[in-house]
C-alpha atoms as a PDB file:
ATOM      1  CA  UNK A   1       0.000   0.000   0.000  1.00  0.00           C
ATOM      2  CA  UNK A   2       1.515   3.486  -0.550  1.00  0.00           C
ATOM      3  CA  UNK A   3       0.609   6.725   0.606  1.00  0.00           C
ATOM      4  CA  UNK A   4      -0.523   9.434  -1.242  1.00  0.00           C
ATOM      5  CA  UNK A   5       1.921  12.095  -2.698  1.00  0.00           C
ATOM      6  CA  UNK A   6       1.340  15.746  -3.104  1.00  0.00           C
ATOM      7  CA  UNK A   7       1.904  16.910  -6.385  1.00  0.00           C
ATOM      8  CA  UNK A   8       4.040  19.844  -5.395  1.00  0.00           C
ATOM      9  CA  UNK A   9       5.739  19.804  -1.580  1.00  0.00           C
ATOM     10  CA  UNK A  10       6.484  23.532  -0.312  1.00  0.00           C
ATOM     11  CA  UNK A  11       7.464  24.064   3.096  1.00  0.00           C
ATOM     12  CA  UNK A  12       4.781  24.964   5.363  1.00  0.00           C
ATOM     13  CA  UNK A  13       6.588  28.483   5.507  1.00  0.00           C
ATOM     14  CA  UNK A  14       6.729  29.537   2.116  1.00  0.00           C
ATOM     15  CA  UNK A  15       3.287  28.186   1.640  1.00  0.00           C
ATOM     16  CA  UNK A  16       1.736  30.626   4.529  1.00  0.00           C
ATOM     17  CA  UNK A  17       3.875  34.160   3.036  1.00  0.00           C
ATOM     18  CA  UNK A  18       2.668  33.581  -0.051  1.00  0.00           C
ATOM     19  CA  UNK A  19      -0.735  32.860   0.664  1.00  0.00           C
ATOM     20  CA  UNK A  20      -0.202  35.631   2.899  1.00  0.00           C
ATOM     21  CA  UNK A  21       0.696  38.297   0.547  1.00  0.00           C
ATOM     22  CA  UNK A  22      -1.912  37.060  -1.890  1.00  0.00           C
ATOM     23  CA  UNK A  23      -4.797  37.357   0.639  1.00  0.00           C
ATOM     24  CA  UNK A  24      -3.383  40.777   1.910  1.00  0.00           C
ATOM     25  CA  UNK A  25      -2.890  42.075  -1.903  1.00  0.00           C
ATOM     26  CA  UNK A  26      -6.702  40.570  -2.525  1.00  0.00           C
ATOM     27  CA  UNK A  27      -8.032  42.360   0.105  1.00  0.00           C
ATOM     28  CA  UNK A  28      -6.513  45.437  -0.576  1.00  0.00           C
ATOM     29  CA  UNK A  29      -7.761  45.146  -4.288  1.00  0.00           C
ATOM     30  CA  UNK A  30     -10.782  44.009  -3.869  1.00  0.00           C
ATOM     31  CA  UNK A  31     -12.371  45.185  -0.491  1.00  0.00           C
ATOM     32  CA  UNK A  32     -10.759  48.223  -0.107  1.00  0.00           C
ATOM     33  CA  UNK A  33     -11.363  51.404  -2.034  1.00  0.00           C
ATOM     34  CA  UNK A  34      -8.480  53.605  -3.411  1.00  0.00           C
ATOM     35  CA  UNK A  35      -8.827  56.170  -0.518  1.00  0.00           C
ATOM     36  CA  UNK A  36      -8.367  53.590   2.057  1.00  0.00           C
ATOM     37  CA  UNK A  37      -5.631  51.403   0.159  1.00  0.00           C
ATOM     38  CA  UNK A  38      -3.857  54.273   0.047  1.00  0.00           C
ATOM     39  CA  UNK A  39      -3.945  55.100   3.679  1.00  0.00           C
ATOM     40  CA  UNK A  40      -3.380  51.807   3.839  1.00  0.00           C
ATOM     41  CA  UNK A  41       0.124  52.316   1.762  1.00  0.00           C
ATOM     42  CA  UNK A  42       1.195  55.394   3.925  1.00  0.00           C
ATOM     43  CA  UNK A  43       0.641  53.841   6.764  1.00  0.00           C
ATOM     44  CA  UNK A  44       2.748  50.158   5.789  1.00  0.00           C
ATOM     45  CA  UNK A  45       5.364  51.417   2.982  1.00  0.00           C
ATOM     46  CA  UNK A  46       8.606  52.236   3.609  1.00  0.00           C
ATOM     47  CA  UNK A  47       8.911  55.920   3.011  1.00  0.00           C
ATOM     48  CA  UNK A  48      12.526  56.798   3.403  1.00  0.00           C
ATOM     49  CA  UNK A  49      12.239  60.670   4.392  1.00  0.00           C
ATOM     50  CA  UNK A  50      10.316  60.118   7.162  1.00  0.00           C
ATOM     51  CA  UNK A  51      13.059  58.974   8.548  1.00  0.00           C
ATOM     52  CA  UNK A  52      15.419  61.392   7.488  1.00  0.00           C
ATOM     53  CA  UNK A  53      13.276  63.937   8.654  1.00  0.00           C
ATOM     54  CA  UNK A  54      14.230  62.703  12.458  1.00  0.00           C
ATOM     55  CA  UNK A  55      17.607  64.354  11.808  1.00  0.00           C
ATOM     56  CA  UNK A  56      17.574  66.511   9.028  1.00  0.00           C
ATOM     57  CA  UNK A  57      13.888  68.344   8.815  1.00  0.00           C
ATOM     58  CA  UNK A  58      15.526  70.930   7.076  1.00  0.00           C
ATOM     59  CA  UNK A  59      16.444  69.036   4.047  1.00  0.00           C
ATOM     60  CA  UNK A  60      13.219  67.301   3.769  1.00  0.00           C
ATOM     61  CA  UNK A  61      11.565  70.479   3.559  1.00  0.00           C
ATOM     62  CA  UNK A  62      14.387  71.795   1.145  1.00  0.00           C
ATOM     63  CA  UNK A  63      13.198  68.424  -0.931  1.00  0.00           C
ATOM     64  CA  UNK A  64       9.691  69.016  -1.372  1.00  0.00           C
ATOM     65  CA  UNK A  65       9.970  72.560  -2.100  1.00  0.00           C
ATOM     66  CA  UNK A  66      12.285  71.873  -4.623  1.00  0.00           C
ATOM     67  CA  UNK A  67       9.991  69.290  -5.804  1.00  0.00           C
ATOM     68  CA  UNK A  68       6.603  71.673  -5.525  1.00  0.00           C
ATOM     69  CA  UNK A  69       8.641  74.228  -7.861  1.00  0.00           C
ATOM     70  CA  UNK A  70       9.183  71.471 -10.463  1.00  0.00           C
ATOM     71  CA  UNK A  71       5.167  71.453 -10.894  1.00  0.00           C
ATOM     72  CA  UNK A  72       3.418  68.286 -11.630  1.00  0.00           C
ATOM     73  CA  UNK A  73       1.653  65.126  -9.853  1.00  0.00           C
ATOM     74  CA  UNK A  74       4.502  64.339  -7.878  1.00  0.00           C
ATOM     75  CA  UNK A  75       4.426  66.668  -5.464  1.00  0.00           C
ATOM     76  CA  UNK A  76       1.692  65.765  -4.668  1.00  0.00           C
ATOM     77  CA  UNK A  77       2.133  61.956  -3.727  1.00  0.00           C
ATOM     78  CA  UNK A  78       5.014  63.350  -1.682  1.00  0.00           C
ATOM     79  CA  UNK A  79       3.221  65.189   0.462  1.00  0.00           C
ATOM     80  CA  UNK A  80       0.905  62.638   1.071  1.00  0.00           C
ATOM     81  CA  UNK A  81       3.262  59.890   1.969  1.00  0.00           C
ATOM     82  CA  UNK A  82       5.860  62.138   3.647  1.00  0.00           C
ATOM     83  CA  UNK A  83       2.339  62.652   6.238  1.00  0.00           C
ATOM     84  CA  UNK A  84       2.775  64.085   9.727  1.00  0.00           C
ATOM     85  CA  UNK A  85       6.252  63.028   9.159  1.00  0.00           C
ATOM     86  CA  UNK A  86       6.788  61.146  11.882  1.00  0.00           C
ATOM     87  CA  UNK A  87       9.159  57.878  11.874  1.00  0.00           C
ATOM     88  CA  UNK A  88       6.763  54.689  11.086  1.00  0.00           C
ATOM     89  CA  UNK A  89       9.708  52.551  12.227  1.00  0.00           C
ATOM     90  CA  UNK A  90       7.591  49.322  11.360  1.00  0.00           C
ATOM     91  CA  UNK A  91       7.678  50.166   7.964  1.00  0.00           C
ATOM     92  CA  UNK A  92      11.187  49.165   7.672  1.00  0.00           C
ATOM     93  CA  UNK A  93       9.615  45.172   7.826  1.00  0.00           C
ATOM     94  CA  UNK A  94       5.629  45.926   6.824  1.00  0.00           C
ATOM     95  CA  UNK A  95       6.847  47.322   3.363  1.00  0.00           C
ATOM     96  CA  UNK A  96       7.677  43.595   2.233  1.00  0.00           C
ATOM     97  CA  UNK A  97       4.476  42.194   2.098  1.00  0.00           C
ATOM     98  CA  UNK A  98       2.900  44.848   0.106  1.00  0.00           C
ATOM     99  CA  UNK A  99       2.700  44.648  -3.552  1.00  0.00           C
ATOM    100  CA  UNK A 100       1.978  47.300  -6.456  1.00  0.00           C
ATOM    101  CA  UNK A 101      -0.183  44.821  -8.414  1.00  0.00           C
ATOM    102  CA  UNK A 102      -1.079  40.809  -8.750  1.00  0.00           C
ATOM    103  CA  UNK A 103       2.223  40.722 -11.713  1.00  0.00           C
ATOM    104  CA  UNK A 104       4.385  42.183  -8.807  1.00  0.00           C
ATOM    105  CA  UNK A 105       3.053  39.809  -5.803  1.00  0.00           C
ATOM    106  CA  UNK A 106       2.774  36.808  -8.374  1.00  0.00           C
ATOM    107  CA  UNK A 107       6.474  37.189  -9.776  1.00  0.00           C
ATOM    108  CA  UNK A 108       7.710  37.442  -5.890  1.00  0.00           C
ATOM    109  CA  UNK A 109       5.916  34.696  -5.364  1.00  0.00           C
ATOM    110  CA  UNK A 110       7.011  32.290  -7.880  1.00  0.00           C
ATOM    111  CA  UNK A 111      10.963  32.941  -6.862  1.00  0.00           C
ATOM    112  CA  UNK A 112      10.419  33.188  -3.417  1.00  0.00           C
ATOM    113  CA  UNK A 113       8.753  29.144  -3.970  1.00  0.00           C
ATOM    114  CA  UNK A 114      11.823  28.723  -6.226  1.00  0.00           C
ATOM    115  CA  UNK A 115      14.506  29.507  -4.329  1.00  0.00           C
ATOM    116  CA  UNK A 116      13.313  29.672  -1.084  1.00  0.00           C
ATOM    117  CA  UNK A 117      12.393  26.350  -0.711  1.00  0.00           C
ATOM    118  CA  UNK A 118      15.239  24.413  -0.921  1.00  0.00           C
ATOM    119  CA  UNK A 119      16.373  27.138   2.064  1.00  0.00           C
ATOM    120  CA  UNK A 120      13.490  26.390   3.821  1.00  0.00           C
ATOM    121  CA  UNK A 121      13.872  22.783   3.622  1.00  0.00           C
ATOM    122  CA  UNK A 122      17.353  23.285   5.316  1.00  0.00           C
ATOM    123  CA  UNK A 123      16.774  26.021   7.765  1.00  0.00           C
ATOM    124  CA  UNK A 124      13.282  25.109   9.299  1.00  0.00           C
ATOM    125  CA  UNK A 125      10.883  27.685   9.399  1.00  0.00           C
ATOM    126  CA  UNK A 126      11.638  29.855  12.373  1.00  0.00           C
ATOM    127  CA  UNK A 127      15.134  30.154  10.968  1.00  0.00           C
ATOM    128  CA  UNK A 128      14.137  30.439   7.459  1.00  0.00           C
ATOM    129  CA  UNK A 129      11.586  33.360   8.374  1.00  0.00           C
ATOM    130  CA  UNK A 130      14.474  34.810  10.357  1.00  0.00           C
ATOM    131  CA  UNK A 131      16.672  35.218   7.306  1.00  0.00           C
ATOM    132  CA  UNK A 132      13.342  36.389   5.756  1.00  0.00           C
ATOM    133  CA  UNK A 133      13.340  39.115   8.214  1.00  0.00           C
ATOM    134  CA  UNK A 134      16.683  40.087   8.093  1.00  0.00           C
ATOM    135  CA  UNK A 135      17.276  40.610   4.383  1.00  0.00           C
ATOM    136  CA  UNK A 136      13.777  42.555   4.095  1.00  0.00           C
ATOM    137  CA  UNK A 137      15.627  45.185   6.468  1.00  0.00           C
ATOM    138  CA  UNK A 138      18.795  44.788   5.037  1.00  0.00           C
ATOM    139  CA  UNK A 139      17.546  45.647   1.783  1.00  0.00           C
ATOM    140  CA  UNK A 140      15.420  48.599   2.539  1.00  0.00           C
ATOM    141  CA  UNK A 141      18.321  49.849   4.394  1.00  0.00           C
ATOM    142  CA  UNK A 142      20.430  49.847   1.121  1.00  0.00           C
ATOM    143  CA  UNK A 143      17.862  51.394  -0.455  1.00  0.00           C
ATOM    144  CA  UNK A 144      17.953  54.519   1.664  1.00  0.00           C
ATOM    145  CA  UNK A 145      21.245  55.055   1.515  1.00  0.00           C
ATOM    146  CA  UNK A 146      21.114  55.951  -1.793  1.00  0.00           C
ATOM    147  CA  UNK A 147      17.482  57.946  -1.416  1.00  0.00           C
ATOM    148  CA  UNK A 148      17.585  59.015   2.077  1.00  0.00           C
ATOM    149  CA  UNK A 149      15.643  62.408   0.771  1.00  0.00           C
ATOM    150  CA  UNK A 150      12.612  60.235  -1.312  1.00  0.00           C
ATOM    151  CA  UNK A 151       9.391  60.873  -0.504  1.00  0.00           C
ATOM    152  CA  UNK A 152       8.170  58.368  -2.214  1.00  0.00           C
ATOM    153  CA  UNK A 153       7.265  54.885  -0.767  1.00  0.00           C
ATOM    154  CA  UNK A 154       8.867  51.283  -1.827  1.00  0.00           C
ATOM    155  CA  UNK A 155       6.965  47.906  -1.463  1.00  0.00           C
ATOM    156  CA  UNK A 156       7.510  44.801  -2.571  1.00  0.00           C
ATOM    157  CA  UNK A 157       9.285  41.189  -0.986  1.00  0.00           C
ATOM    158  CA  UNK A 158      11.516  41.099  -3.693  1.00  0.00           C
ATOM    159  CA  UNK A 159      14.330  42.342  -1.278  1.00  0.00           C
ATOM    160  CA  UNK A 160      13.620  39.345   1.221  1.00  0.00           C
ATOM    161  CA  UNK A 161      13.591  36.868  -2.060  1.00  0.00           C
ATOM    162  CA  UNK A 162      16.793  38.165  -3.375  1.00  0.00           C
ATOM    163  CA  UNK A 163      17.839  36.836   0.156  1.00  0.00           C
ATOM    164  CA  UNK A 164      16.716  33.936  -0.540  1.00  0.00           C
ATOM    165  CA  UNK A 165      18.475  33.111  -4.018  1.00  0.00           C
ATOM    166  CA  UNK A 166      21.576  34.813  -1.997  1.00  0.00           C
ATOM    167  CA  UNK A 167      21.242  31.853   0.564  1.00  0.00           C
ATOM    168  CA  UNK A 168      20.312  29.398  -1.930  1.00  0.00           C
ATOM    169  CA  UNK A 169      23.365  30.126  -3.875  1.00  0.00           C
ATOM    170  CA  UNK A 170      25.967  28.505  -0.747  1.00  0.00           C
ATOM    171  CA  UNK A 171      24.699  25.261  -1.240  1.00  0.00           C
ATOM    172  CA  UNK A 172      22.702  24.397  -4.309  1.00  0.00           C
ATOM    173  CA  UNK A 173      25.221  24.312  -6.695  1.00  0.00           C
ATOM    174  CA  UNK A 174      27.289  21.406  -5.031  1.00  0.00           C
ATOM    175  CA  UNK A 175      27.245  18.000  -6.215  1.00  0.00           C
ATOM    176  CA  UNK A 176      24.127  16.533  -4.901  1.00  0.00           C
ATOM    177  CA  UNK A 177      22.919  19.652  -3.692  1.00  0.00           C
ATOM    178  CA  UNK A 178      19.057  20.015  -4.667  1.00  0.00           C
ATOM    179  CA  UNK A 179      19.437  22.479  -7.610  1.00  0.00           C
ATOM    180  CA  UNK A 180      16.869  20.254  -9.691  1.00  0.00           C
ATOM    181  CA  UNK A 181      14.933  19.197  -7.351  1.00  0.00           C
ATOM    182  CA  UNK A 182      14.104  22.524  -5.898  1.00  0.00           C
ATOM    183  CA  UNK A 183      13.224  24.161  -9.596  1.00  0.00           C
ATOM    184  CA  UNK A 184      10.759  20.813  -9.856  1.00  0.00           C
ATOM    185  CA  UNK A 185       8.864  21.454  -6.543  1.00  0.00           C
ATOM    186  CA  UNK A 186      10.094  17.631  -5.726  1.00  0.00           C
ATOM    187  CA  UNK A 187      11.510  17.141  -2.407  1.00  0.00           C
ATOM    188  CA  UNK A 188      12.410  13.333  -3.237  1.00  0.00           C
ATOM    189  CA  UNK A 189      16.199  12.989  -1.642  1.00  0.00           C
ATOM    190  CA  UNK A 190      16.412  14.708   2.054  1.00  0.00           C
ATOM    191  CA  UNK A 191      19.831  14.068   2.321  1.00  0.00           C
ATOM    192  CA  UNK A 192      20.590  16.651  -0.261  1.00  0.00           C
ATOM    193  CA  UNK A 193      19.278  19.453   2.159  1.00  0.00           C
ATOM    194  CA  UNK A 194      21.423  18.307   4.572  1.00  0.00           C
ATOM    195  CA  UNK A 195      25.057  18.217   2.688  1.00  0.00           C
ATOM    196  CA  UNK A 196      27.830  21.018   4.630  1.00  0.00           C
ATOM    197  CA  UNK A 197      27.832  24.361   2.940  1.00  0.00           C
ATOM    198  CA  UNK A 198      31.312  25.331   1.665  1.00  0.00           C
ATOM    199  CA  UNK A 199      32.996  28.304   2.826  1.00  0.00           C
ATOM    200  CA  UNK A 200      32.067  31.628   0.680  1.00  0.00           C
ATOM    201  CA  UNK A 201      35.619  31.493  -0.602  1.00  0.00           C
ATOM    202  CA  UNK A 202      35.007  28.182  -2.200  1.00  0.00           C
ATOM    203  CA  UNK A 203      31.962  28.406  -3.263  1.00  0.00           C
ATOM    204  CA  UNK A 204      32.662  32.059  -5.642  1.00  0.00           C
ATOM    205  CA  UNK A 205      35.173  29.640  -7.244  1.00  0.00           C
ATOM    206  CA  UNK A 206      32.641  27.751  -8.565  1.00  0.00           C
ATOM    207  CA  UNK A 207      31.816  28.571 -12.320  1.00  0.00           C
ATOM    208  CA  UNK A 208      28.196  28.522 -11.688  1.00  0.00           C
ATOM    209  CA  UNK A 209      27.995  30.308  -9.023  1.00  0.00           C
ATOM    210  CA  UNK A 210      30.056  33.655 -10.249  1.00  0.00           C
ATOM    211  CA  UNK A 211      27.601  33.259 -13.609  1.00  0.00           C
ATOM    212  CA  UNK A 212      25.270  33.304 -11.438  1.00  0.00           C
ATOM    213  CA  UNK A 213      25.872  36.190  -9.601  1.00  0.00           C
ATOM    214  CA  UNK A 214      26.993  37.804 -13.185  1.00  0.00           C
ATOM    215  CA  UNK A 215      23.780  37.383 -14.434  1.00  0.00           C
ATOM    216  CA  UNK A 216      22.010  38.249 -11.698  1.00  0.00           C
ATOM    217  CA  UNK A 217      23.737  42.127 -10.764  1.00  0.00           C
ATOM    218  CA  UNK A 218      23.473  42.601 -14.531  1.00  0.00           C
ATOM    219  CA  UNK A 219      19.430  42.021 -15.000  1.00  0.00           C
ATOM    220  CA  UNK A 220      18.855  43.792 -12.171  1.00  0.00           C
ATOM    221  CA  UNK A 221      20.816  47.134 -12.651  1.00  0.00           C
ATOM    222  CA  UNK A 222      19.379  46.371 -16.374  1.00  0.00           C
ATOM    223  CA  UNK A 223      15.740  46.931 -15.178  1.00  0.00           C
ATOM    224  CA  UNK A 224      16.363  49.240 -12.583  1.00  0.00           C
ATOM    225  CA  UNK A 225      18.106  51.111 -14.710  1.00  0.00           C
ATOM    226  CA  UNK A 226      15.217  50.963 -17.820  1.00  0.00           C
ATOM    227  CA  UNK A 227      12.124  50.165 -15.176  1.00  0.00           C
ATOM    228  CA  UNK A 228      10.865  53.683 -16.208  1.00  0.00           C
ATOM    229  CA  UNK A 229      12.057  54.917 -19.625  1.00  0.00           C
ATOM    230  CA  UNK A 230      10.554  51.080 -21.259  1.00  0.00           C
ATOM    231  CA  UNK A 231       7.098  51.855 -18.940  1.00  0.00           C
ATOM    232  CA  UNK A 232       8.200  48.424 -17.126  1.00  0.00           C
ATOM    233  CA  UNK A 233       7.069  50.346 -14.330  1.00  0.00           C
ATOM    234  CA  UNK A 234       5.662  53.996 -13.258  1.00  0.00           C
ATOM    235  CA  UNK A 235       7.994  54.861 -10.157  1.00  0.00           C
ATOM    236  CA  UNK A 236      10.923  52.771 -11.209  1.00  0.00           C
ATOM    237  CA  UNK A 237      12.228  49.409  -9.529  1.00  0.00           C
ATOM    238  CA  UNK A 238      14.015  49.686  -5.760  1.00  0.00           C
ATOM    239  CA  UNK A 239      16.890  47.692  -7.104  1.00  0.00           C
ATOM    240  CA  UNK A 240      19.275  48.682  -4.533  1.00  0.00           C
ATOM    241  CA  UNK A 241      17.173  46.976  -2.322  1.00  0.00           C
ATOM    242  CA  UNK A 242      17.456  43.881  -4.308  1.00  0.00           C
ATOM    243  CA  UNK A 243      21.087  44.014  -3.875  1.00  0.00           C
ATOM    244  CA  UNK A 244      21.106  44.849  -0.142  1.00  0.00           C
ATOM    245  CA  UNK A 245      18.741  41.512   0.402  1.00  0.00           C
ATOM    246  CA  UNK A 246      20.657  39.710  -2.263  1.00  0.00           C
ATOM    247  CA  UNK A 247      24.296  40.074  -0.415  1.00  0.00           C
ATOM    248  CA  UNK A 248      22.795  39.825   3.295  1.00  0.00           C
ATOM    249  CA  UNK A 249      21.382  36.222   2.306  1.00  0.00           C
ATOM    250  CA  UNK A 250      25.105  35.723   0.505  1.00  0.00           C
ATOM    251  CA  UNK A 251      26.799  36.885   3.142  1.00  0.00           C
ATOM    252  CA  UNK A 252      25.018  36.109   6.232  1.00  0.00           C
ATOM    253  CA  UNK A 253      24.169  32.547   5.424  1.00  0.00           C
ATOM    254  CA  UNK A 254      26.168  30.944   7.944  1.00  0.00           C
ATOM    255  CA  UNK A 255      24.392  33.047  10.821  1.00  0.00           C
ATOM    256  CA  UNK A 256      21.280  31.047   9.888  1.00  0.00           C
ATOM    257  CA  UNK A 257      22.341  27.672   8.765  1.00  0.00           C
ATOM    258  CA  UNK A 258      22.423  25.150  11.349  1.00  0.00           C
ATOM    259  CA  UNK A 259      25.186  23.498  12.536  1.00  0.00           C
ATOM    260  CA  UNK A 260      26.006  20.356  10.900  1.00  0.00           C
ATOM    261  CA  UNK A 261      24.981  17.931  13.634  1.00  0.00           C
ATOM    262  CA  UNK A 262      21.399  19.793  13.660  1.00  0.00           C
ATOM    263  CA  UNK A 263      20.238  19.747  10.526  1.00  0.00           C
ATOM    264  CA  UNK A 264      17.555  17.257   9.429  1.00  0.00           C
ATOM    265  CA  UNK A 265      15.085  17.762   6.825  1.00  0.00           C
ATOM    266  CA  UNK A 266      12.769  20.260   7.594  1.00  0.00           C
ATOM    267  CA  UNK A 267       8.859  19.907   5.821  1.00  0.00           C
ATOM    268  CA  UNK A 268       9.052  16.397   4.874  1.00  0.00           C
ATOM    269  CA  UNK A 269       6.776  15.030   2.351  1.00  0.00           C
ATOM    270  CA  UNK A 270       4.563  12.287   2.049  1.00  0.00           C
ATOM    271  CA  UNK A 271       6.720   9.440   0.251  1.00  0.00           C
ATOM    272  CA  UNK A 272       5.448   6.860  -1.789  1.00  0.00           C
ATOM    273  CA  UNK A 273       6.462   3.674   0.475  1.00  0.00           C
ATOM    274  CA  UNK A 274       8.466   1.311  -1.900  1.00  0.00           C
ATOM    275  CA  UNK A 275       8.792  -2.497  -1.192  1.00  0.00           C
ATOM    276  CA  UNK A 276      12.507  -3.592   0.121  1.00  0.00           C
END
């Protein structure tokens, strides 16, 4: 006799964000009206002058006079996201699981199943919501860096899933590593979740890898770069923020991963029993 397998095995985890983000983005599209989704925005997205406007007031209000001289819409949304002003320090997280549109929270979603399964599988889900957690700030930290003076918000997980490719990267590449088996949804060898990471070093000497990591800085400055000019999208693409989230999950992999003697197979699926 032989149990009944799933067709596709994600880990409890992934399943509940994205279900999560899809309920939250259905609610907000279709219960909602604009006025409140909108409030709903200011009050969730990460604007990045409110918090500059902690230490530097002054140049926030140089900013959106400068803008309100310029003329035109944008103003406009400034002023309404920039509010009261006041901090929103929650935003720095909340921002991830908001999405512009069901393309956005759908292409998130797919990648974040992708490559954050085979993570998942190998961190558990405390851990693996952790780095989740982590990257999300980590990448909205880059991003204001580089636009500590915007008034205008960012959303979006894609930060937190470029974490999760980042991760992904230290030990799916190896021999026996679950590179296949993660693209095909098919948990079917446990053991391959559980095989010793190699050291950074090592693993950017790996051909694959460094392509990797190639391609992946050079489509994203490609459409962060072109997001606006080829209408990809209105305000542009946060890619910094994809980078931040993309290095932390390189980088701070071995914070999360546990040790060797720990890990097991986290989210295991329901084999088919075969006869000995």
């Amino acid at each position: 006799m032989s149990k009944r397998e799933r067709l596709f095995n994600v880990p409890g985890v992934i399943f509940w964000l994205v279900l999560g983000m899809a309920a939250f983005h259905a609610v907000r599209t279709y219960v909602l009206d604009a006025d409140t989704d909108f409030d709903l925005l200011a009050l969730l997205a990460f604007t990045p002058a409110r918090l500059t406007a902690q230490f530097d007031a002054a140049g926030v209000a140089a900013m959106l006079r400068d803008l309100a001289l310029r003329g035109g819409g944008d103003i406009e949304y400034a002023t309404f996201f920039f509010g009261d002003g006041s901090a929103q320090p929650w935003t720095l997280l909340t921002y991830a699981f908001l999405h512009a549109d069901w393309a956005h929270d759908g292409l998130n979603s797919l990648w974040l199943i992708a490559f954050g399964a085979p993570v998942a599988r190998r961190f558990g889900s405390a851990r693996f919501m952790a780095l989740f957690l982590v990257t999300a700030l980590v990448g909205v930290a880059t991003h204001y860096v580089f636009h500590a003076y915007d008034a205008m918000p960012i959303i979006g997980a894609s930060a937190a899933v470029s974490g999760a490719m980042g991760a992904a990267l230290r030990f799916v590449f190896q021999p026996g590593a679950p590179l296949g088996l993660a693209l095909a949804l098919r948990p079917d060898e446990p053991l391959a979740y559980r095989l010793p990471a190699l050291p950074l070093r090592q693993s950017l000497q790996d051909k694959r890898v460094l392509t990797f990591i190639i391609f992946w800085f050079v489509t994203n400055f490609a459409f962060g770069v072109a997001a606006q000019p080829l209408g990809i999208s209105e305000s542009g693409i946060a890619w910094e923020a994809h980078v931040g989230g993309f290095l932390a999950g390189l980088l701070l992999f071995s914070l999360f991963d546990p040790k060797q003697s720990d890990l097991r197979f986290h989210g295991e699926p329901d084999h088919v029993e075969r006869p000995m």
